[in-house]
Protein backbone atom coordinates (compact mmCIF):
# COMPACT_ATOMS: atom_id res chain seq x y z
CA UNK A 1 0.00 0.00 0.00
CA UNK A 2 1.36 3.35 -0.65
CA UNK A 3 1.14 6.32 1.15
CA UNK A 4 1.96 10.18 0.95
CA UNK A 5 1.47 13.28 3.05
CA UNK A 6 -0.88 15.79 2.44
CA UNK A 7 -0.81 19.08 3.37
CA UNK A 8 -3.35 22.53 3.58
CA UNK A 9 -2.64 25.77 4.09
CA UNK A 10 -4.98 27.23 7.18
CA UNK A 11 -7.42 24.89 6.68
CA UNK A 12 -9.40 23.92 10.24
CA UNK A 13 -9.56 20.63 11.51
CA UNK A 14 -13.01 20.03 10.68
CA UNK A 15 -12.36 20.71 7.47
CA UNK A 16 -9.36 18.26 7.29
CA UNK A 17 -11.80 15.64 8.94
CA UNK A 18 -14.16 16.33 6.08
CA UNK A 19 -11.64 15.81 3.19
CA UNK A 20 -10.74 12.57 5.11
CA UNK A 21 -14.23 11.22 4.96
CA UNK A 22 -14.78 12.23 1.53
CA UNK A 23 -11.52 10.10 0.96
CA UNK A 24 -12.18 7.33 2.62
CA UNK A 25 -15.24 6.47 0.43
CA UNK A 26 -13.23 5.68 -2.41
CA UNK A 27 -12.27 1.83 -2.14
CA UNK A 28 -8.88 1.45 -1.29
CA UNK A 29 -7.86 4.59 0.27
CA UNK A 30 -7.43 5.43 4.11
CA UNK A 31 -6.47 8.27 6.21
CA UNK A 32 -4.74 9.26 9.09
CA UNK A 33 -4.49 12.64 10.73
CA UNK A 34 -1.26 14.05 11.99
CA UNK A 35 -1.80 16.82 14.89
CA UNK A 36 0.18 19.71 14.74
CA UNK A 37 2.96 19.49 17.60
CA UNK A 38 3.03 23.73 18.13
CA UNK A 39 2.65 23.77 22.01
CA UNK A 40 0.33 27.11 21.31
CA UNK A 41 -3.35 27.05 20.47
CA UNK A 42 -3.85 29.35 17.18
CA UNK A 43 -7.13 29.88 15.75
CA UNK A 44 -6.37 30.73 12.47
CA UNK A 45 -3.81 28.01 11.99
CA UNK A 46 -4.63 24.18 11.70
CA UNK A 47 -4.80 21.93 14.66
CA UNK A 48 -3.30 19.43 11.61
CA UNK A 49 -0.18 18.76 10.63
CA UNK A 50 -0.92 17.24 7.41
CA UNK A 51 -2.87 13.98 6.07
CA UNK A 52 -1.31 10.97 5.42
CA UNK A 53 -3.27 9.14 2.41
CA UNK A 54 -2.68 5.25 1.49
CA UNK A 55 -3.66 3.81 -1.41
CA UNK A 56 -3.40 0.51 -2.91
CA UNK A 57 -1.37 1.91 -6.18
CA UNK A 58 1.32 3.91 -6.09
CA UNK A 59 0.28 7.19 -8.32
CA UNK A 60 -2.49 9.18 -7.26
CA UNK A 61 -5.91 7.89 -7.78
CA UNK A 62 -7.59 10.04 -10.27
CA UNK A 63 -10.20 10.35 -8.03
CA UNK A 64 -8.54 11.16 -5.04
CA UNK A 65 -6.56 13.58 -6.99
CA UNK A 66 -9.75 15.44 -7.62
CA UNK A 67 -10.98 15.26 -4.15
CA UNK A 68 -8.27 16.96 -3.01
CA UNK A 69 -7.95 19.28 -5.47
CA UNK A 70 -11.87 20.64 -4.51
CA UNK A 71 -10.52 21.35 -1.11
CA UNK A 72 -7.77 24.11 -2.76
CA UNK A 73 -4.55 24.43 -3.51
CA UNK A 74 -2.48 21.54 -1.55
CA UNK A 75 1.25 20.20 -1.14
CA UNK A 76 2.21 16.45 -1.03
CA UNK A 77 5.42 14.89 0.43
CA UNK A 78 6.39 11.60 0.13
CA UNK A 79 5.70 9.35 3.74
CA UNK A 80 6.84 6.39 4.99
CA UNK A 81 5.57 4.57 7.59
C-alpha cells in the first residue's frame, strides 16, 4: 500500500476531517491525521499537521486527486511509515 502526506494551508480541523471522509469512500484509500505538535493554540492556523493518504497503487488515484484538489490548492510529500 502506498502512502503520501498531504498538506493545507490554514485549513481547520473540521475541514481536514471532512476531506478525510470524503476520501475514505473511495475503495482502497485510508487516512490518518497528523496533529500539529506547536505547544500554542492558534485559531487561524490548523490543529493538523498534514494527512497521510494510502492507497493501494502507487500514483495518485484520479479520483482522489480530484478530491483533493476541490478542497484548494495543496502540497504532497512523500511518507513512509
Amino acid at each position: 500500500m502506498a502512502a503520501f502526506a498531504v498538506r493545507y494551508h490554514h485549513l481547520p480541523l473540521a475541514v481536514y476531517r471532512e476531506i478525510a471522509a470524503h476520501l475514505q469512500c473511495i475503495d482502497g484509500v485510508t487516512t490518518e491525521l497528523v496533529p500539529s505538535q506547536d505547544p500554542e493554540f492558534h485559531y487561524l492556523k490548523s490543529q493538523v499537521a498534514f494527512m497521510v493518504v494510502r492507497q493501494d497503487c502507487d500514483t495518485i488515484q484520479p479520483r482522489v486527486k480530484q478530491v483533493l484538489d476541490s478542497y484548494g490548492l495543496w502540497q504532497q510529500s512523500d511518507y513512509a511509515d
